[in-house]
Protein backbone atom coordinates (compact mmCIF):
# COMPACT_ATOMS: atom_id res chain seq x y z
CA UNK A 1 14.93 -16.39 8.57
CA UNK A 2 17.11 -13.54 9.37
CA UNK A 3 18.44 -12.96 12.61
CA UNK A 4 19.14 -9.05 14.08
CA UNK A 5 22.08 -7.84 16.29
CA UNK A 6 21.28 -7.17 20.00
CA UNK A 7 21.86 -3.68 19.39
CA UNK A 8 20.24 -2.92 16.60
CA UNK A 9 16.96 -0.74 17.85
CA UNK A 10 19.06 1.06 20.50
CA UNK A 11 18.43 4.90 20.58
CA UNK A 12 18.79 7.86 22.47
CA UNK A 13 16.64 8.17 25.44
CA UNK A 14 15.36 11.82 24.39
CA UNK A 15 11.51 11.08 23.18
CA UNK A 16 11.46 10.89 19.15
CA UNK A 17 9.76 12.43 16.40
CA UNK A 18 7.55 10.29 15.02
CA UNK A 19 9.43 10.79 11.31
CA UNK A 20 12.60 9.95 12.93
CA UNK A 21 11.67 7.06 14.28
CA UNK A 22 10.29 5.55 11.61
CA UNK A 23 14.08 7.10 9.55
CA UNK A 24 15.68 4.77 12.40
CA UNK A 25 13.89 1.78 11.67
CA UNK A 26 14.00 1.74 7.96
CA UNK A 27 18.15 2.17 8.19
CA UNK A 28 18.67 -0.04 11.02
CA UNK A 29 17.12 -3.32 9.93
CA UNK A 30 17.26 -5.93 7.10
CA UNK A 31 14.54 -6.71 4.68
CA UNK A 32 13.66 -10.23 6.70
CA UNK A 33 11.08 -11.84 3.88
CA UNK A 34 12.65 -14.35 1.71
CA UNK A 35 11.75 -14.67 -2.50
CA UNK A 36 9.13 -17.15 -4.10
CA UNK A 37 7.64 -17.22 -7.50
CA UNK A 38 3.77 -17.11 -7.91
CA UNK A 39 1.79 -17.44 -11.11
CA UNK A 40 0.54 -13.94 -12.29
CA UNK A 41 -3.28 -14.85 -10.89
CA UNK A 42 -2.06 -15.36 -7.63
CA UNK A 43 0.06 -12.69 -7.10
CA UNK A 44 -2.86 -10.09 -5.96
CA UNK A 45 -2.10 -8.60 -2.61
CA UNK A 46 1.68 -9.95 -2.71
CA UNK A 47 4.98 -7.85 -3.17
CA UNK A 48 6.79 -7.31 -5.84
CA UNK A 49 10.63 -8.43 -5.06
CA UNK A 50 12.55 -8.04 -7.96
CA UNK A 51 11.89 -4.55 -10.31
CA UNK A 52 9.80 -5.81 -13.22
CA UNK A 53 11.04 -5.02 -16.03
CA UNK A 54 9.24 -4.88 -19.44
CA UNK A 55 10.29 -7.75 -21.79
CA UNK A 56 7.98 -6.53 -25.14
CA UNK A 57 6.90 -3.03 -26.20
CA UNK A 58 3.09 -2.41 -24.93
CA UNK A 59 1.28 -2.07 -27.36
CA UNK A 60 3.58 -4.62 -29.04
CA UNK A 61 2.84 -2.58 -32.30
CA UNK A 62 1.55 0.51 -33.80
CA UNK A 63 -2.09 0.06 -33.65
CA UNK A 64 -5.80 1.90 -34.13
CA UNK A 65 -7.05 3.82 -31.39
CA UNK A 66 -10.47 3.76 -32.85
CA UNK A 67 -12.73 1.67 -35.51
CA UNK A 68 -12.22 3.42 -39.20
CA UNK A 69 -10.33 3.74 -41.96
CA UNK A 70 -6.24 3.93 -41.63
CA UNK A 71 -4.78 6.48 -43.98
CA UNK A 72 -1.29 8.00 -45.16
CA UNK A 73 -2.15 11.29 -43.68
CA UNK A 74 -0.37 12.47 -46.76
CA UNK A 75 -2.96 11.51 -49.18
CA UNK A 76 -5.62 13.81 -47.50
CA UNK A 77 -5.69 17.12 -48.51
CA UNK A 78 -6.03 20.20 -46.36
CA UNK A 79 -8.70 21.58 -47.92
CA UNK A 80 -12.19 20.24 -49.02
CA UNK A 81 -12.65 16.36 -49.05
CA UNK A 82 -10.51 13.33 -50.37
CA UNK A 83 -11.66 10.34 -51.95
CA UNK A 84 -9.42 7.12 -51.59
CA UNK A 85 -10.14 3.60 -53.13
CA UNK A 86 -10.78 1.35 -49.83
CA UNK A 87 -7.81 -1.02 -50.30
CA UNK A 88 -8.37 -3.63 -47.53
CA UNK A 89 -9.76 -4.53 -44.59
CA UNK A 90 -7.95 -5.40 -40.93
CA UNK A 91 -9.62 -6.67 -38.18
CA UNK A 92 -7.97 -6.42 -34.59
CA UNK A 93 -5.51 -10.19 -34.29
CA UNK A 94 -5.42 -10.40 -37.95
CA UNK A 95 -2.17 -9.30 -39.97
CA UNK A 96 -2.35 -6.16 -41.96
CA UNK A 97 -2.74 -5.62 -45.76
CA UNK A 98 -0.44 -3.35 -47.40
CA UNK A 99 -2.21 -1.16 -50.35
CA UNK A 100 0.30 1.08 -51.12
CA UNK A 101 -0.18 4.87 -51.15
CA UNK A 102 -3.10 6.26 -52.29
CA UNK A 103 -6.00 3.88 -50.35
CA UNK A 104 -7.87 3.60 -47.52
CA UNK A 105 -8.01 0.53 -45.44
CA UNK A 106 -10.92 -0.42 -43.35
CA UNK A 107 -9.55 -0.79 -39.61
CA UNK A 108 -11.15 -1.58 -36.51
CA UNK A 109 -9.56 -0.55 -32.75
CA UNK A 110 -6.52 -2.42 -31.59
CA UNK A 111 -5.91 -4.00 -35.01
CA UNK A 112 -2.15 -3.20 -36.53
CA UNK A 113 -1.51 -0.30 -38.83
CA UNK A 114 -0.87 -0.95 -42.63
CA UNK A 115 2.52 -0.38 -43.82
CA UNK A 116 3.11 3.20 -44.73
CA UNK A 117 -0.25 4.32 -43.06
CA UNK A 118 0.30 7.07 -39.84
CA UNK A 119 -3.36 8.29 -39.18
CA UNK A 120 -6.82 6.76 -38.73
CA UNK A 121 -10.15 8.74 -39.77
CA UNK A 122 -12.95 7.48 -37.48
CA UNK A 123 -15.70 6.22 -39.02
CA UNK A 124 -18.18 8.58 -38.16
CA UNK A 125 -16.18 11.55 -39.91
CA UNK A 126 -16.71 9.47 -42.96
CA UNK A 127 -18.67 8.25 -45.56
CA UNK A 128 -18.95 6.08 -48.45
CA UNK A 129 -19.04 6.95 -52.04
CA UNK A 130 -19.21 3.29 -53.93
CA UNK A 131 -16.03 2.06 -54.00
CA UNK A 132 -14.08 4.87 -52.20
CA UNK A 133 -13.94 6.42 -48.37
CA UNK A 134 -14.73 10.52 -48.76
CA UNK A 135 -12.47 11.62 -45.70
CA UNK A 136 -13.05 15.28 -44.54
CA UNK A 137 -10.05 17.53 -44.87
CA UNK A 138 -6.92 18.21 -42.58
CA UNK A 139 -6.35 14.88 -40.87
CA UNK A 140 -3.10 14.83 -39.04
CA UNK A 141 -0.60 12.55 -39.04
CA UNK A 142 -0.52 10.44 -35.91
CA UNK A 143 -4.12 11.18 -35.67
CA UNK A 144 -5.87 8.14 -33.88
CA UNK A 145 -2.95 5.76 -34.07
CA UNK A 146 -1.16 4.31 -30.78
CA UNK A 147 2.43 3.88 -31.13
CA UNK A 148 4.12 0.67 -30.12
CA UNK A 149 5.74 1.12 -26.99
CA UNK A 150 3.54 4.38 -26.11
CA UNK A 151 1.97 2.45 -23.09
CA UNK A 152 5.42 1.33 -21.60
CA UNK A 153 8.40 0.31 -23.96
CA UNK A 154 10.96 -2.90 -23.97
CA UNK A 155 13.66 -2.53 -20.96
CA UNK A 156 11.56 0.48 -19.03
CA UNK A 157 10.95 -0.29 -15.46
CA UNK A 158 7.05 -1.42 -15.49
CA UNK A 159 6.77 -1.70 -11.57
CA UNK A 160 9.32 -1.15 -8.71
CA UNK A 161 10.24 -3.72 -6.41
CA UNK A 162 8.27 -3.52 -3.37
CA UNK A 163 4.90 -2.50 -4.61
CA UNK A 164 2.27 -3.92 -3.04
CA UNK A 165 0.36 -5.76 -5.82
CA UNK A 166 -3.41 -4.86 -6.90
CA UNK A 167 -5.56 -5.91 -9.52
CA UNK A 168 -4.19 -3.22 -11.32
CA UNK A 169 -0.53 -4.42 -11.76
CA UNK A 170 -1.50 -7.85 -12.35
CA UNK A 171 -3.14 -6.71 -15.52
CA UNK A 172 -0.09 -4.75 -16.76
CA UNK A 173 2.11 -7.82 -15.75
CA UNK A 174 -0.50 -10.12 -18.00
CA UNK A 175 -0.07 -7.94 -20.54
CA UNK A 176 3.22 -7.74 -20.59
CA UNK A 177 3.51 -11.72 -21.09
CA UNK A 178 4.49 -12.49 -18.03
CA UNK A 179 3.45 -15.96 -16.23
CA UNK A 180 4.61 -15.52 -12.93
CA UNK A 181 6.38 -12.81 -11.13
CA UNK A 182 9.17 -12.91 -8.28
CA UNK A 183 7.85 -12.34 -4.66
CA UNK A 184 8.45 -11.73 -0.91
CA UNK A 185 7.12 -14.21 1.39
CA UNK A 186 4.79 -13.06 3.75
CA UNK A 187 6.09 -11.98 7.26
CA UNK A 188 5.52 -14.09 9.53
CA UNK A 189 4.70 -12.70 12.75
CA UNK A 190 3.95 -14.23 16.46
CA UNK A 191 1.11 -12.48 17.90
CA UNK A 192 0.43 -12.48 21.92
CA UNK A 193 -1.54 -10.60 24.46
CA UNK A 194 0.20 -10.32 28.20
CA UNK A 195 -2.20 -10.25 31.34
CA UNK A 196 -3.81 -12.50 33.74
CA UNK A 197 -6.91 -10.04 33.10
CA UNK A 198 -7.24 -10.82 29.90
CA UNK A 199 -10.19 -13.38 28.43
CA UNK A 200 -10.77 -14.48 25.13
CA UNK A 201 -13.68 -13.09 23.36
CA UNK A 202 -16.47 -15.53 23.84
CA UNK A 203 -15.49 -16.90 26.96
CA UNK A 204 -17.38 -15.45 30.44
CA UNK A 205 -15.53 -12.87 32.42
CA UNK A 206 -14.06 -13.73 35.76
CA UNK A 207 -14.03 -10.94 38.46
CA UNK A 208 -11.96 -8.07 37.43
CA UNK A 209 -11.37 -9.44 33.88
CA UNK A 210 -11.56 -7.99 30.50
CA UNK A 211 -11.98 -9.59 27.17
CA UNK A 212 -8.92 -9.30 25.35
CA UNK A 213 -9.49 -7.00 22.45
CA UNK A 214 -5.81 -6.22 21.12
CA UNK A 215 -4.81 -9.92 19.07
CA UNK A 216 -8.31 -9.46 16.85
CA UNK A 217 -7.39 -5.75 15.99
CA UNK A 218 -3.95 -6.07 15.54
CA UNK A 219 -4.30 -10.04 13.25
CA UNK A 220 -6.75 -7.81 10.95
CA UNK A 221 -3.92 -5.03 11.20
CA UNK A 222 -1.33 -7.13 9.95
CA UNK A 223 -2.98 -9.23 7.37
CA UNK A 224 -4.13 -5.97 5.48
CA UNK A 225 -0.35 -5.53 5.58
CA UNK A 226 0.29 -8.79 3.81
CA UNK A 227 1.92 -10.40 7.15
CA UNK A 228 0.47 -13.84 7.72
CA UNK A 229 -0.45 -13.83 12.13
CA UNK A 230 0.11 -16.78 14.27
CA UNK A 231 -2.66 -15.81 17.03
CA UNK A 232 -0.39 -17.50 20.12
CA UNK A 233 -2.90 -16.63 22.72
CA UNK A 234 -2.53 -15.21 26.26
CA UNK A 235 0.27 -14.93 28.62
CA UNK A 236 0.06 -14.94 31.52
CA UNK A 237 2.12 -13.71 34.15
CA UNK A 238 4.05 -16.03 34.87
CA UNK A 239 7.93 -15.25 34.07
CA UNK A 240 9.40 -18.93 33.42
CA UNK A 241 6.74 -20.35 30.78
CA UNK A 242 5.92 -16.63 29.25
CA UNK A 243 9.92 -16.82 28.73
CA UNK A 244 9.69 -20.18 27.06
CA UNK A 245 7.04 -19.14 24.55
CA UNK A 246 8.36 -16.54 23.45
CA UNK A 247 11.64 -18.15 22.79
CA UNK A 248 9.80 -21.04 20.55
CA UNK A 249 7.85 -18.12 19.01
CA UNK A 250 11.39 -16.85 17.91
CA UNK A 251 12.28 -20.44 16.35
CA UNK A 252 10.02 -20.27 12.90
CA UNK A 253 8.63 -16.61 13.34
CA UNK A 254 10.11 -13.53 11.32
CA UNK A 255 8.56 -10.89 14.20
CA UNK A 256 7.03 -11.25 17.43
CA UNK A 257 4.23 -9.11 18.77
CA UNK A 258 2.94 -8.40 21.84
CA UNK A 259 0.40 -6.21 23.68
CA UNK A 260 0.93 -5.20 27.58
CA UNK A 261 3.00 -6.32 29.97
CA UNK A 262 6.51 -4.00 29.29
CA UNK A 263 6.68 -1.22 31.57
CA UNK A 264 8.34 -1.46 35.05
CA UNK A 265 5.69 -2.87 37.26
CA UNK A 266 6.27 -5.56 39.53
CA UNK A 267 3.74 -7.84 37.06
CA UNK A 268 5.07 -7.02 34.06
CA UNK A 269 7.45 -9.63 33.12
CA UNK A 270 7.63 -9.54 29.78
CA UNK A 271 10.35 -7.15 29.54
CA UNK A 272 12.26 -9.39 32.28
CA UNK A 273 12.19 -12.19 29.93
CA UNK A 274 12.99 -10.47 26.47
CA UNK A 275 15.92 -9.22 28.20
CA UNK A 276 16.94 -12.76 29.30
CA UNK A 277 16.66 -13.89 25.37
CA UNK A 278 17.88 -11.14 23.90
CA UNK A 279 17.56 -7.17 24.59
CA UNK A 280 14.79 -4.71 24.98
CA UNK A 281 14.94 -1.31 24.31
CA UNK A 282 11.86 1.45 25.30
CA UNK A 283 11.45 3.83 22.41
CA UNK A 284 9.64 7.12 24.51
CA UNK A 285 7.70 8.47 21.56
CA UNK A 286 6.37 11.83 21.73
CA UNK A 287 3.25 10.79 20.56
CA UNK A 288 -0.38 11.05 22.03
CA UNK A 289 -2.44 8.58 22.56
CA UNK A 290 0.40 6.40 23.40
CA UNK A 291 3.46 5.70 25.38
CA UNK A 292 7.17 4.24 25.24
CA UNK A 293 7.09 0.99 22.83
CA UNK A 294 9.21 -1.56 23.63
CA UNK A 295 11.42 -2.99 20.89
CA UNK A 296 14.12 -5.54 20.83
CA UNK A 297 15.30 -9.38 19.46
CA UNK A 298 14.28 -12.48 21.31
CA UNK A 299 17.01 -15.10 19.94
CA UNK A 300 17.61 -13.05 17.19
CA UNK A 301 14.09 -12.65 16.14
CA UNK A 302 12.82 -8.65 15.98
CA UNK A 303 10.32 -8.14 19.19
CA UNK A 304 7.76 -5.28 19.49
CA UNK A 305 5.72 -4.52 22.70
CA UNK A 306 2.95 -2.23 22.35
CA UNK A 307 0.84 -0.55 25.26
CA UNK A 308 -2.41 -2.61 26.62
CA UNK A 309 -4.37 -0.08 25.97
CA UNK A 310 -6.23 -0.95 22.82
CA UNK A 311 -6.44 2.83 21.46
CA UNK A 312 -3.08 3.63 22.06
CA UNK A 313 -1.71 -0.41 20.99
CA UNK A 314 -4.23 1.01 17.43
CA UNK A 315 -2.00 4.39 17.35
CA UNK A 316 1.15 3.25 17.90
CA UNK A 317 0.32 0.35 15.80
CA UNK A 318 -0.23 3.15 12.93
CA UNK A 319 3.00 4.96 13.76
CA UNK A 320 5.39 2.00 14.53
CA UNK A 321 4.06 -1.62 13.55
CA UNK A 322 3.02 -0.11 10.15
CA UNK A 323 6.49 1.26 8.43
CA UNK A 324 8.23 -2.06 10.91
CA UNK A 325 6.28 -4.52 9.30
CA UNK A 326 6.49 -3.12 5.49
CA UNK A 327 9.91 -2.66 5.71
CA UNK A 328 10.81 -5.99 7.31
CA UNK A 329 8.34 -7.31 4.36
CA UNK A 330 10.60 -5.44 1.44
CA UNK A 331 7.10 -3.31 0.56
CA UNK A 332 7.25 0.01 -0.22
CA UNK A 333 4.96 2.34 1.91
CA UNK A 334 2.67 3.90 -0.59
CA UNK A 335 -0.35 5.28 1.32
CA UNK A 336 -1.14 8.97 0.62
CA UNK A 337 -0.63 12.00 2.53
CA UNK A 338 -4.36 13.16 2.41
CA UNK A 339 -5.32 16.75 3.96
CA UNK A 340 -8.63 17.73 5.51
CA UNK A 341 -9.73 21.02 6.79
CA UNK A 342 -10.00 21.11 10.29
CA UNK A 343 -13.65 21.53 11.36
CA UNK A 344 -13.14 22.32 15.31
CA UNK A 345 -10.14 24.77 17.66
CA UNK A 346 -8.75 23.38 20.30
CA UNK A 347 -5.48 23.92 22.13
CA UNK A 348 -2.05 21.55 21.96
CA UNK A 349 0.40 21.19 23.74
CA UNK A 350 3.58 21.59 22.14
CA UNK A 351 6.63 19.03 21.31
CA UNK A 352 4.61 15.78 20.68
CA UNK A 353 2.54 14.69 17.80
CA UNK A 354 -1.56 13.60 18.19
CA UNK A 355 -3.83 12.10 16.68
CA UNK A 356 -7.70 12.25 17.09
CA UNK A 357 -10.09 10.37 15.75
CA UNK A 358 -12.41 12.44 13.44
CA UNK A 359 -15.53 12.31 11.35
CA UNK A 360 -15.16 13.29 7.45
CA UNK A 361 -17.78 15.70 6.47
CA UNK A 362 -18.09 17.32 3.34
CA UNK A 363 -18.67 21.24 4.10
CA UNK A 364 -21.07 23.73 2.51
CA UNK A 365 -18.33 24.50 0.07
CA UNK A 366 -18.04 20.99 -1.04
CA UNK A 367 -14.29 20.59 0.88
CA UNK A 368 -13.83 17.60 3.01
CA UNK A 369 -13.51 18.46 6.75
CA UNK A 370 -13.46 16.59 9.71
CA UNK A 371 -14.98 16.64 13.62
CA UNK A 372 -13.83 15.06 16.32
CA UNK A 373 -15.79 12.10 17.22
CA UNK A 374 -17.68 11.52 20.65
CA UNK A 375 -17.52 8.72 22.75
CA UNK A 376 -14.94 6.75 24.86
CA UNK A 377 -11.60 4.99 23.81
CA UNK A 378 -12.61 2.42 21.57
CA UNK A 379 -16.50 3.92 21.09
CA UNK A 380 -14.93 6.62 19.43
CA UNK A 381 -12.37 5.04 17.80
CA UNK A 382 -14.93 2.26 16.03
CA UNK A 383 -17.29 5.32 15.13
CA UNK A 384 -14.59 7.25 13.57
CA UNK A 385 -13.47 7.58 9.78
CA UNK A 386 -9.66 8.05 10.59
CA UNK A 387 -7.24 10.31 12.65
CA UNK A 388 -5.87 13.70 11.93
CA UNK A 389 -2.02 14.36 12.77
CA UNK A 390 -0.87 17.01 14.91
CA UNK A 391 2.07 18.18 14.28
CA UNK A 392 4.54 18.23 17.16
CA UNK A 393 5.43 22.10 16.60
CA UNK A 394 1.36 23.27 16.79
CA UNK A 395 0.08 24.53 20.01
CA UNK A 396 -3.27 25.62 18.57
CA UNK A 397 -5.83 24.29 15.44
CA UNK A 398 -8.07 26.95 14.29
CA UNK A 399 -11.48 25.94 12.25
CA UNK A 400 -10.08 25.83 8.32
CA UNK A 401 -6.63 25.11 9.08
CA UNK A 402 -5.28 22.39 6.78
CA UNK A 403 -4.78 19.04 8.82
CA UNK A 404 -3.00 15.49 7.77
CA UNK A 405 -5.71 13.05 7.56
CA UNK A 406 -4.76 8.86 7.97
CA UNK A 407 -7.60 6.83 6.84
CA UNK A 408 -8.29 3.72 9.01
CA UNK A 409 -7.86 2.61 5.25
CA UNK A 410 -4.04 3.14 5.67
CA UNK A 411 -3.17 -0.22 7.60
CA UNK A 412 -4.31 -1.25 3.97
């Protein structure tokens, strides 16, 4: 397990774009997940380490696209039809005859092209005279044939390193030969809540307590990230043993996360004993719903505090924990950049970045559009499809303006 400088998250106390914090992170820190081979089947959700690289030609060989007859292209004249003596027969797996010039050879999809041959007439285009295949007239060379390497070809890059890996890949990989494939680890990551309000779900509340709602949100968070969460429980505010469990967190965990407890209060003493392990740095994003996030090492180890709150631990989870952890991980960050047109006006307050959670709608005009939703805090935030981004230069959304949309779909 890697271990990071004391220094490494420091940044200017001005409050940050939310693109230049993320620029920050991604050039300050290490790729932290070590390497392990996987067979191919097992390699779904994992990422890629290592480039892959193809080892064969896909298709391996010049093959029919379609079940028919596989021609010189040549032989078929332009005008009016063409008779050709059927000179063979190749099913798909089985090696291919070799007439000559001047035949047909029956050929059915995926199965090699004849020597010599360059087009295939599909069957239905066709018919059968006795002994010979009438083909109609003008077939073009190339016509119906794949070409070996077409697909991908020997020594091309087949998938970058750091791709998350879906069903999709592992097929290509299969069919590329490949039994096993090089992989990062998964992160490992330390998750706590901070409070002596806090309960576990389940559990009756005492007076003035709240079940703790942040380590179930943010364990589901990180697993559809490919991390693999320790849930660590509550701690509770109490500065010597919240010190100590942090530090063993920092002993066989690649990042440790925690919720609450980090601003300047005279209770909040997890930022009292980071700093006695490490450093702790307060990032002031200008981001809303949110506040500063606390980064920093404990023993070496990366540390990340987000806010109590649970909507603004979800947001800052989105604009923080999310590059953090895929970097960290050696993944790539391939969600798209989806637009929606805004269904609502409202005014903004310039020089920080929101989000709001919205409805998806599809308007009259069949374009996707999205409403704010009702509700409280986390109401609205479970009823919601995703948030829209406000960009930190608007001061105003008019109804049709063109919006960035994040699915919730994104932490996946």
């Amino acid at each position: 397990m890697g271990r990071l400088s004391r220094d490494c998250f420091d940044a200017a106390p001005a409050p940050m774009r939310v693109a230049d914090a993320v620029t920050l992170l991604r050039a300050r820190l290490p790729i932290l997940s070590g390497v392990e081979s996987l067979p191919v089947d097992r390699s779904d959700g994992r990422v890629l380490a290592e480039d892959l690289i193809a080892p064969i030609d896909l298709p391996p060989f010049d093959n029919a696209a379609v079940d028919g007859y596989a021609v010189r292209a040549g032989d078929v004249a332009t005008t009016g039809e063409t008779p050709l003596p059927l000179g063979g027969r190749v099913p798909a797996g089985h090696a291919p005859v070799d007439p000559g010039p001047g035949f047909a050879v029956r050929i059915f999809t995926g199965a090699p092209m004849p020597p010599g041959t360059d087009a295939v007439a599909m069957q239905e285009n066709v018919r059968i005279d006795g002994d010979a295949v009438i083909l109609p007239a003008g077939l073009a060379s190339g016509s119906n044939r794949r070409r070996a390497g077409e697909d991908i070809a020997h020594g091309s890059l087949a998938i970058p390193a750091g791709t998350r890996l879906g069903p999709r890949h592992l097929a290509l990989a299969a069919a590329l030969g490949l039994p096993a494939l090089r992989l990062r680890v998964p992160l490992r990551v330390a998750l706590f809540s901070t409070g002596d309000e806090l309960t576990p779900p389940g559990r009756p509340l005492p007076a003035a307590g709240i079940h703790d709602a942040n380590r179930p949100m943010l364990a589901a968070l990180l697993r559809r990230l490919g991390a693999e969460p320790a849930d660590l429980g509550i701690l509770r505010d109490a500065p010597g043993p919240l010190r100590q469990r942090l530090e063993a967190a920092a002993a066989d965990h690649d990042l440790i996360l925690t919720t609450g407890g980090v601003s300047v209060g005279e209770e909040d003493h997890v930022r009292a004993a980071v700093e006695a392990s490490g450093a702790l740095t307060f990032w002031r994003l200008a981001i809303k719903p949110g506040r500063p996030v606390a980064l920093g090492t404990v023993a070496g180890t990366p540390f990340a505090g987000l806010p109590g709150n649970p909507a603004a631990a979800y947001v800052t989870a989105l604009v923080v924990l999310r590059p953090l952890v895929l970097h960290l991980s050696g993944a790539r960050d391939e969600a798209p950049t989806l637009t929606v047109r805004s269904g609502f006006a409202q005014e903004k307050r310039p020089g920080r970045r929101e989000y709001l959670r919205v409805h998806v709608r599809i308007g009259a005009d069949g374009v996707a559009e999205a409403v704010p939703c009702a509700g409280g805090a986390l109401s609205g935030l479970s009823a919601s499809d995703g948030l829209v981004e406000l960009a930190e230069d608007l001061s105003a959304i008019r109804v049709g303006d063109p919006l960035p949309y994040r699915p919730h779909g994104d932490f996946g």
